[in-house]
Protein backbone atom coordinates (compact mmCIF):
# COMPACT_ATOMS: atom_id res chain seq x y z
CA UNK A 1 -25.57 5.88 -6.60
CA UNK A 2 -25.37 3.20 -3.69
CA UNK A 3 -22.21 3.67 -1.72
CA UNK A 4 -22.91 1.65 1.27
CA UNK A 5 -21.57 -1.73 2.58
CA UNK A 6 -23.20 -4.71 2.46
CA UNK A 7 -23.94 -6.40 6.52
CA UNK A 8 -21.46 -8.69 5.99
CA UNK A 9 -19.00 -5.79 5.32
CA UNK A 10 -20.14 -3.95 8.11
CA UNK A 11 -19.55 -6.90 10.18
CA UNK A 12 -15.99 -7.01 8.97
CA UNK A 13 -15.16 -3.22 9.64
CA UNK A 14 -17.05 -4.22 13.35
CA UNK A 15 -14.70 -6.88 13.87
CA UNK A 16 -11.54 -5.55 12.58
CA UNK A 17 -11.63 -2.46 14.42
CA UNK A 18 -12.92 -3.55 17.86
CA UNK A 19 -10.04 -5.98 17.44
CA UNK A 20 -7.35 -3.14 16.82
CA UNK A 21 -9.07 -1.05 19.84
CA UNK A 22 -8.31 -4.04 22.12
CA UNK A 23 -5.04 -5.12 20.90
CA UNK A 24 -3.25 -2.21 18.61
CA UNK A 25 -2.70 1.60 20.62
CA UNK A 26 -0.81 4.13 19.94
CA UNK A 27 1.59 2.85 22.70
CA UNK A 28 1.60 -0.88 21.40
CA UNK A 29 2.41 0.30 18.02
CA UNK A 30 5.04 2.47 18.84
CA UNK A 31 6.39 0.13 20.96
CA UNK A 32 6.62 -2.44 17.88
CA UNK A 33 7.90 -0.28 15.58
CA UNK A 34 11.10 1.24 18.04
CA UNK A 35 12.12 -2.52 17.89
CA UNK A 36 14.82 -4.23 16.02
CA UNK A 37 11.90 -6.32 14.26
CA UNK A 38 9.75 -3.07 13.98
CA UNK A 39 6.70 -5.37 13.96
CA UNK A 40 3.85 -7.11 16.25
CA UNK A 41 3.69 -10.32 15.13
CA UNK A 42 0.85 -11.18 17.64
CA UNK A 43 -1.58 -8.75 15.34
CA UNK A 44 0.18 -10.73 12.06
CA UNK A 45 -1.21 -14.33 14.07
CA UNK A 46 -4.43 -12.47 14.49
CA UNK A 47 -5.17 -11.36 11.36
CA UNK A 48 -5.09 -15.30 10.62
CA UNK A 49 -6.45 -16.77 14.37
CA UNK A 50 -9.00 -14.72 14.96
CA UNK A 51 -10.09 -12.21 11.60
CA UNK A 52 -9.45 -15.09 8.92
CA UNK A 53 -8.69 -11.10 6.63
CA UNK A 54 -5.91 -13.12 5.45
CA UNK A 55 -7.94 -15.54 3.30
CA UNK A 56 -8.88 -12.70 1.15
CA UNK A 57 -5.16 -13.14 0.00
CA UNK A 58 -6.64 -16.66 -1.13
CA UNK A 59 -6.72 -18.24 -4.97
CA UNK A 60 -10.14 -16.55 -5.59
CA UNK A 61 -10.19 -12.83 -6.44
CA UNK A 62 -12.30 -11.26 -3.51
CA UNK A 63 -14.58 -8.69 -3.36
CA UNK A 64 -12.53 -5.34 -4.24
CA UNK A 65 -14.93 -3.49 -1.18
CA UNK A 66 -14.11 -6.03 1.38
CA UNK A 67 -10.31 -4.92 0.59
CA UNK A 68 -11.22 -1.43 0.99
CA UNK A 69 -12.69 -1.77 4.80
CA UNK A 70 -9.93 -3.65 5.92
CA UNK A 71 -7.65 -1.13 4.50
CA UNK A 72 -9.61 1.37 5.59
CA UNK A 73 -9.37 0.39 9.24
CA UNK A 74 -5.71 -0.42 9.04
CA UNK A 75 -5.13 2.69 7.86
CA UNK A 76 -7.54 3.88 11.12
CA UNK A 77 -5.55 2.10 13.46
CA UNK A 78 -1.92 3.10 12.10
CA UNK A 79 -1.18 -0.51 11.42
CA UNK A 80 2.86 -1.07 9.99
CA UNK A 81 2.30 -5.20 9.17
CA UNK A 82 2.87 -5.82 5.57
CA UNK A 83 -0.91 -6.68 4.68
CA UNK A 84 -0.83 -4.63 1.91
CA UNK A 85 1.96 -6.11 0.24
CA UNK A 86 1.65 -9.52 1.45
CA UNK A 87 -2.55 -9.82 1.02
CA UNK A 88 -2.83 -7.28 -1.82
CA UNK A 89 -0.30 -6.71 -4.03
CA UNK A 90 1.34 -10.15 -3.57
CA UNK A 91 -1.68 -12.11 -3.48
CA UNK A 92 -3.25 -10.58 -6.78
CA UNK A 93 0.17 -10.75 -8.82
CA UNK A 94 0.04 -14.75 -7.94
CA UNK A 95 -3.58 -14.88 -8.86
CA UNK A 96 -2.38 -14.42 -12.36
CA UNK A 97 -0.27 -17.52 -12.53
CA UNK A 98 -1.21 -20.75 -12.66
CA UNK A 99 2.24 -22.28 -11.59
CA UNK A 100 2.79 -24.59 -8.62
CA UNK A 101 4.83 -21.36 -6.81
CA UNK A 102 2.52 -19.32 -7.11
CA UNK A 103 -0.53 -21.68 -5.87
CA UNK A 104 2.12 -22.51 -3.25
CA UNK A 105 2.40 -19.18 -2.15
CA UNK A 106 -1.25 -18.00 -1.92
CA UNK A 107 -1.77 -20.76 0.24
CA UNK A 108 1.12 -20.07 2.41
CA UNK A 109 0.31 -16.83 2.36
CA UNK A 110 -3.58 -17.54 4.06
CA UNK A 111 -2.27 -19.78 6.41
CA UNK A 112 -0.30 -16.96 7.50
CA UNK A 113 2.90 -18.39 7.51
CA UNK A 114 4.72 -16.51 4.62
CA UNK A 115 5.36 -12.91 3.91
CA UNK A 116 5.92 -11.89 0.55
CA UNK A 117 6.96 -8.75 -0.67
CA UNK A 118 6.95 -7.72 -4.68
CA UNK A 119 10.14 -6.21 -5.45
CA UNK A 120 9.55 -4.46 -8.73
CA UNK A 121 10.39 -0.57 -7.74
CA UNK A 122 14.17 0.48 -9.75
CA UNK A 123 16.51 3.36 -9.19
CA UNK A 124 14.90 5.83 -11.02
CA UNK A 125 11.87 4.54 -12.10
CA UNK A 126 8.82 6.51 -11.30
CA UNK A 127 5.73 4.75 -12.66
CA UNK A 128 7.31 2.07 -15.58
CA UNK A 129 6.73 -1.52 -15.03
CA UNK A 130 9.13 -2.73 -17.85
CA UNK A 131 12.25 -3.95 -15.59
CA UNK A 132 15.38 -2.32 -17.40
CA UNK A 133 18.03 -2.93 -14.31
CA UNK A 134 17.35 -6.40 -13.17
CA UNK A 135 17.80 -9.15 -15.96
CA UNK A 136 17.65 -12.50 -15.84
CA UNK A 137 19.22 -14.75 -18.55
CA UNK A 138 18.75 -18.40 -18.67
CA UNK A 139 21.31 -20.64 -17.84
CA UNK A 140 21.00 -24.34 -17.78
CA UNK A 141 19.34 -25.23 -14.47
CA UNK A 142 17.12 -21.83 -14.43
CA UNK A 143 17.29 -18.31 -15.04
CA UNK A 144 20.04 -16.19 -13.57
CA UNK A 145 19.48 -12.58 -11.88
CA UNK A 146 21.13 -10.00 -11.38
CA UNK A 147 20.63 -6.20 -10.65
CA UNK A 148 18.90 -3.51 -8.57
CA UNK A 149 15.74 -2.72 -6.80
CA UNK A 150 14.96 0.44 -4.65
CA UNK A 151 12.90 1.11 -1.84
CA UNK A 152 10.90 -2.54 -1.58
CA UNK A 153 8.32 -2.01 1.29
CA UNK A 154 8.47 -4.41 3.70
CA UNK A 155 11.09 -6.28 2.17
CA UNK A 156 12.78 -6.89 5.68
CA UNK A 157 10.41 -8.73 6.51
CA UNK A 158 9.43 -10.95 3.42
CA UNK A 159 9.76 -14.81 3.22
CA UNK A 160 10.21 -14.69 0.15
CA UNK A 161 10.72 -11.71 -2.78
CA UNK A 162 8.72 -11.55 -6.11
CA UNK A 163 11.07 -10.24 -8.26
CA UNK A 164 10.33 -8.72 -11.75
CA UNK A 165 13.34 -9.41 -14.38
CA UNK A 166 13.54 -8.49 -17.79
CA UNK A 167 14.11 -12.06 -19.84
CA UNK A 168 15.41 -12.09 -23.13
CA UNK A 169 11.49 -12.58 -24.43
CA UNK A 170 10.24 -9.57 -21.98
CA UNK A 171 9.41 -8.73 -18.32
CA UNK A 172 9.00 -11.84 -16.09
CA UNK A 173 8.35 -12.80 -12.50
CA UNK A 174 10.73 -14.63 -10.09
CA UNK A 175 10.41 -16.05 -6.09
CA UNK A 176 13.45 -15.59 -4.55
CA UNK A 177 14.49 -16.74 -1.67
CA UNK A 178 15.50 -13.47 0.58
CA UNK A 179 18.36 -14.72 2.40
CA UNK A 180 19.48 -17.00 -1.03
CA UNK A 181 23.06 -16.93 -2.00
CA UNK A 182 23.84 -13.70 -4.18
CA UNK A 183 20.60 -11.92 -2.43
CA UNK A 184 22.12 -8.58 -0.64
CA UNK A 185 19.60 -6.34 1.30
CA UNK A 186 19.86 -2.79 2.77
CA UNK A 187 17.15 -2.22 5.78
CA UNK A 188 16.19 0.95 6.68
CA UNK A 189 13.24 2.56 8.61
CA UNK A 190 10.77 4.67 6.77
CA UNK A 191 9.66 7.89 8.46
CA UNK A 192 6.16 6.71 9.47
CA UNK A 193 8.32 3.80 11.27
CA UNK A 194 7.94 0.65 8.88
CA UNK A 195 10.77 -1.17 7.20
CA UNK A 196 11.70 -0.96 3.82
CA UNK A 197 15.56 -2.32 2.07
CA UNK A 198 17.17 -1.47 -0.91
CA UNK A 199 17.94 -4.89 -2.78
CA UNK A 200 20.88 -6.35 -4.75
CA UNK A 201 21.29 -9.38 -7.00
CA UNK A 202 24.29 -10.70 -8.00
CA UNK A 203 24.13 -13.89 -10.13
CA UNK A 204 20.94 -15.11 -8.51
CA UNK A 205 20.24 -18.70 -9.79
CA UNK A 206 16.32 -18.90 -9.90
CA UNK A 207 15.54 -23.07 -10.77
CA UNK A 208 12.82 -22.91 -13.73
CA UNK A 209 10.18 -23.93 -10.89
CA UNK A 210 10.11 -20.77 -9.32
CA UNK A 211 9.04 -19.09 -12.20
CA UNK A 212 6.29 -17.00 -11.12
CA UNK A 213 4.78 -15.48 -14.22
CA UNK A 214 6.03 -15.58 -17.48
CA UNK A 215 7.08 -13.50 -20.22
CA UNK A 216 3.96 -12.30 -22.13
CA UNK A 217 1.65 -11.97 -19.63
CA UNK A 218 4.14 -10.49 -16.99
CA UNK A 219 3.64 -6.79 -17.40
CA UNK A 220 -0.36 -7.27 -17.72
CA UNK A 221 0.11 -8.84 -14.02
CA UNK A 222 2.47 -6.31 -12.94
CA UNK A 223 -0.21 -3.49 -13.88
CA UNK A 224 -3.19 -4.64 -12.52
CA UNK A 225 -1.26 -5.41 -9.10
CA UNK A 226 0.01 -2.05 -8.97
CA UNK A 227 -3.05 -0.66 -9.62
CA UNK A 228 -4.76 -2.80 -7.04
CA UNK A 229 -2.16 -1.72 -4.70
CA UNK A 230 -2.49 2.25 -5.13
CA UNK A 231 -6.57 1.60 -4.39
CA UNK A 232 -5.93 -0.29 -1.56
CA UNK A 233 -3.04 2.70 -0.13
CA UNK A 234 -5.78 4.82 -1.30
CA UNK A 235 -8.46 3.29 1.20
CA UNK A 236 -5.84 3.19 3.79
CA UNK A 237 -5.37 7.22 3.32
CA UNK A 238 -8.81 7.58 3.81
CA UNK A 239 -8.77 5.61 7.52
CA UNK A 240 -5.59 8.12 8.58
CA UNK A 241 -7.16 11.53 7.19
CA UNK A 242 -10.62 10.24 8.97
CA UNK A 243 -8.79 9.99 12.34
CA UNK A 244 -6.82 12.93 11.73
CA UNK A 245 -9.77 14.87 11.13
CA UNK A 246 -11.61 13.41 14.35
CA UNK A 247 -8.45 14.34 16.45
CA UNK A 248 -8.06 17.40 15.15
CA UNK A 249 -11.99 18.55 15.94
CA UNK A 250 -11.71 16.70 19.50
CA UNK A 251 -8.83 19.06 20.03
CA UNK A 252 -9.97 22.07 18.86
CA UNK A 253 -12.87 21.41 21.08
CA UNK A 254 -10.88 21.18 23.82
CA UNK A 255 -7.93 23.75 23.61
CA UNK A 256 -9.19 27.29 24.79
CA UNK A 257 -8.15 30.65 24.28
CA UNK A 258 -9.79 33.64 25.12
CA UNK A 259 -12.12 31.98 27.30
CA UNK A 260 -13.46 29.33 24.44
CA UNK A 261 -12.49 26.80 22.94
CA UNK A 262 -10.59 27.52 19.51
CA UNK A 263 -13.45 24.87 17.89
CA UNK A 264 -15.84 27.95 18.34
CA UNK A 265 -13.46 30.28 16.23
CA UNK A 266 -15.19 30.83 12.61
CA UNK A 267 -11.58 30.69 10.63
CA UNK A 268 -10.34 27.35 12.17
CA UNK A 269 -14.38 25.87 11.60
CA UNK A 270 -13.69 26.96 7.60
CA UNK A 271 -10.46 25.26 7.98
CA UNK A 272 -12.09 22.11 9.69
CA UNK A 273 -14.79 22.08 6.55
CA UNK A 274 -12.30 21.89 3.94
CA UNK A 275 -10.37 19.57 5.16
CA UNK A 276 -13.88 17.19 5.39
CA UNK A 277 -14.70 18.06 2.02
CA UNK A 278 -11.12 17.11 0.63
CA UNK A 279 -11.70 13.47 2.56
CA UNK A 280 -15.13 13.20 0.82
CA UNK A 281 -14.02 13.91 -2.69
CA UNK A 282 -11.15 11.62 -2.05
CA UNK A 283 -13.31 8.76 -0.83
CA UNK A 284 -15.91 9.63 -3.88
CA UNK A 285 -12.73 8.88 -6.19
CA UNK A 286 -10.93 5.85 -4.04
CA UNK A 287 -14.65 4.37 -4.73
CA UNK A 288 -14.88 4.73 -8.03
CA UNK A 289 -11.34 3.37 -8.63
CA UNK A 290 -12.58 0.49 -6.35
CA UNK A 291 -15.29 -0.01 -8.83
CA UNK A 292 -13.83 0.08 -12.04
CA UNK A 293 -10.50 -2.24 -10.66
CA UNK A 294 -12.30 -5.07 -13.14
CA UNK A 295 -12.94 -2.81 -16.32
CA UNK A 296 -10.95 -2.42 -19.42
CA UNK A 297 -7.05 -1.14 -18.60
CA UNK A 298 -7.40 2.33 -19.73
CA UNK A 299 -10.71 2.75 -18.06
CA UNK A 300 -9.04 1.75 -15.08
CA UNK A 301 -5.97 3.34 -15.34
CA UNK A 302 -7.62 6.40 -15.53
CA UNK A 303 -10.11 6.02 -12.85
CA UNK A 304 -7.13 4.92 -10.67
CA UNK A 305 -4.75 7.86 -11.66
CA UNK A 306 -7.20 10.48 -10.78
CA UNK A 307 -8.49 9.03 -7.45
CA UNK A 308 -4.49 9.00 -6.49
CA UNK A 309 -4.18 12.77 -7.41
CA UNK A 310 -7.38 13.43 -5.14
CA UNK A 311 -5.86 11.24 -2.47
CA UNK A 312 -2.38 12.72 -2.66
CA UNK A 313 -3.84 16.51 -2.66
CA UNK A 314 -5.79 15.46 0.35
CA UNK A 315 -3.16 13.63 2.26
CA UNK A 316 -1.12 16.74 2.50
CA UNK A 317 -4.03 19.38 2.97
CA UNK A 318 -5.15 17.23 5.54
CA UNK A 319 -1.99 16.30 7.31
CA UNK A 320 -0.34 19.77 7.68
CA UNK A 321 -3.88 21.59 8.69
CA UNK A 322 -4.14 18.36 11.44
CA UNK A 323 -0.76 19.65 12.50
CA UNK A 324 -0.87 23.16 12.68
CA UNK A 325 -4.28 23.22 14.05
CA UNK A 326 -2.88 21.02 17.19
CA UNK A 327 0.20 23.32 17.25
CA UNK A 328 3.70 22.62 18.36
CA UNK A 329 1.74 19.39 20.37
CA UNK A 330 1.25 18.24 16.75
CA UNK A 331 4.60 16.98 15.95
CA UNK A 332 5.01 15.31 19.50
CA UNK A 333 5.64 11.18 20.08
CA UNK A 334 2.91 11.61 22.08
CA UNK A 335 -0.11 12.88 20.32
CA UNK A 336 -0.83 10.53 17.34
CA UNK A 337 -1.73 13.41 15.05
CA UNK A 338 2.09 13.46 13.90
CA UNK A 339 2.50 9.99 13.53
CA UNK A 340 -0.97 9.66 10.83
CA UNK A 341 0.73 12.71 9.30
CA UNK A 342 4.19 11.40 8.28
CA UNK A 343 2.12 7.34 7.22
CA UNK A 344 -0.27 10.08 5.17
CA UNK A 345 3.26 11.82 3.50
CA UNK A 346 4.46 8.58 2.60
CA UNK A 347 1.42 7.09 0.66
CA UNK A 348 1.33 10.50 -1.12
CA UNK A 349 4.40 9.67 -2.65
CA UNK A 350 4.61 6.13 -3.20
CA UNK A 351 3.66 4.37 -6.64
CA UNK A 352 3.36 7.57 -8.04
CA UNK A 353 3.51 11.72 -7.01
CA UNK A 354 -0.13 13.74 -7.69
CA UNK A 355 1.98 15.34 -10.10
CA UNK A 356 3.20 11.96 -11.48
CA UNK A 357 -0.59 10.64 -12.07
CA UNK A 358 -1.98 13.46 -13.65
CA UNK A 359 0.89 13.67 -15.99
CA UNK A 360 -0.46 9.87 -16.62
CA UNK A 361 -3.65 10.96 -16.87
CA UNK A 362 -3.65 13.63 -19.34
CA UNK A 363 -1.36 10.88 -21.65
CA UNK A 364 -3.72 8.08 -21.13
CA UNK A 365 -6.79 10.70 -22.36
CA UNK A 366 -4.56 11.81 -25.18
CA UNK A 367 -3.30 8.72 -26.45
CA UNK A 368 -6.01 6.09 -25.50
CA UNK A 369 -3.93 2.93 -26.30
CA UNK A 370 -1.16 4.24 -23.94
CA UNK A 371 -1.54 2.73 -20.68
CA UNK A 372 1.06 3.98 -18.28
CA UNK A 373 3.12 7.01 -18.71
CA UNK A 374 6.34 6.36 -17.65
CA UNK A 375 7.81 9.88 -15.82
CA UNK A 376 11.74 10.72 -16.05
């Protein structure tokens, strides 16, 4: 089969990544991320200014491979603006809904000048999309909130908050308004230097206009956003083990011992081998999943599940033999070997473990009208 990008996609990855090599180091983003802010809103203003990539966040679904090289390159570049859950997982949850927020949103969302952020993650939960600890009853002018969400990426940052509820009639969408009355959040710092929060809701008065997606066709939109989001963290893996790869051979050529470079040592060339060959069967899989993002929901769920068990398996055998093939430089601020590493750790374990997906896996191929396996 075909794998390669169209010219205009080419073009794309061409412009996106001379645009990073200009404007996004390894100094500029570390620089951004030690802030208060921990972002660099210039590249935000150029993703709209001078890429247009955030019109792919537009009403019409986009090409799932034009996702996949921008991702890829972000993930390249180390990039820690919230395009992923503003332009991806955002964007296609609003797709679904036909509502003047939502239309509202995607278009503010383009135009660059909001940044939403699903909040759907719950103490506890693993891989469920059924809300249990945020509810939302209806009161007379709208629907009123209140409960829990854990870990939100980029919520610090977000305009405004999609919020999944569970409604009387079933799992439903709501925009609220981050710094609303009622809306608590906790910020923290991530290890690979983004900005995630903890949220709270206390009593949250929603009006019936901000309504994002209803009850009934809620948790259909919830799963094909999450599973467009773990292809698109997928294609950003494969940028990061790429470059960690790259570094790790331009090193290797370079340290010596012995009188030759360690690159020449037969062990650390086997070592250098697998770790290729664990980027190319995760890329095989990421593709795959890429493909079938449009098919029936088990077929998808399935294709997506095992792609993130290749991609988690290959984000750590990657990461630590980048590491200890650099040595103690690898876990320097300096070299930017450590820094892919620690992004790489963290999309192994969001949306789902390795172990968490093929636990889904084997359920979805036992029990083919089960879509998601919810893990304890």
């Amino acid at each position: 089969m075909d794998f390669s990008f169209t010219p205009e996609q080419e073009q794309l990855r061409a412009s996106l990544s001379g645009y990073l090599r200009d404007h996004h180091d390894l100094a500029a983003r570390q620089a951004a991320v030690a802030t208060e802010d921990g972002r660099n809103r210039a590249i935000w203003h150029g993703f709209v200014d001078q890429l247009g990539i955030l019109g792919l966040s537009g009403p019409e679904a986009p090409d799932p491979f034009d996702l996949l090289v921008v991702m890829q390159e972000l993930g390249a570049a180390l990039v820690a603006e919230p395009f992923l859950e503003t332009a991806i997982t955002s964007a296609t949850l609003l797709r679904t809904s036909s509502t003047a927020a939502a239309t509202g949103l995607l278009h503010r969302i383009t135009t660059g000048e909001a940044i939403v952020v699903f909040a759907d993650t719950e103490p506890g939960a693993r891989l469920g999309t059924s809300p249990a600890n945020m509810q939302a009853e209806p009161v007379s002018d709208g629907w009123c909130l209140s409960g829990a969400k854990s870990m939100i990426m980029g919520a610090p940052w977000a305009t405004t908050l999609l919020v999944s509820a569970n409604t009387p009639d079933g799992p439903a969408v709501f925009a609220v308004d981050p710094d609303g009355s009622g809306v608590a959040l906790h910020p923290y710092r991530t290890i690979d230097g983004r900005r995630a929060a903890d949220i709270r809701l206390e009593g949250v008065v929603v009006p019936s206009d901000q309504i994002v997606t209803l009850s009934g066709s809620a948790a259909t939109a919830i799963e094909a956003a999450t599973d467009a989001t773990i292809v698109a963290l997928a294609a950003e893996a494969l940028g990061i083990m790429r470059r960690i790869l790259d570094d790790t051979i331009a090193y290797t050529r370079q340290r010596r011992q012995f009188g030759q470079s360690i690159a020449s040592f037969q062990a650390l060339q086997h070592r250098m081998v697998d770790m290729f060959m664990k980027i190319e069967a995760a890329t095989s899989a990421t593709y795959l999943a890429t493909m079938k993002l449009s098919a029936p929901p088990r077929e998808r769920a399935l294709a997506i599940s095992g792609a993130k068990v290749l991609v988690g398996e290959a984000c750590r055998f990657v990461g630590q033999n980048g590491v200890q093939l650099h040595g103690g430089m690898g876990m320097t601020e300096e070299l930017a070997v450590g820094h892919y590493f620690k992004r790489a750790t963290v999309i192994e374990g969001l949306f789902g473990t390795s172990e968490d997906h093929l636990a889904r896996y084997m359920a979805i191929s036992a029990a083919p009208s089960l879509l998601r396996a919810t893990a304890a």
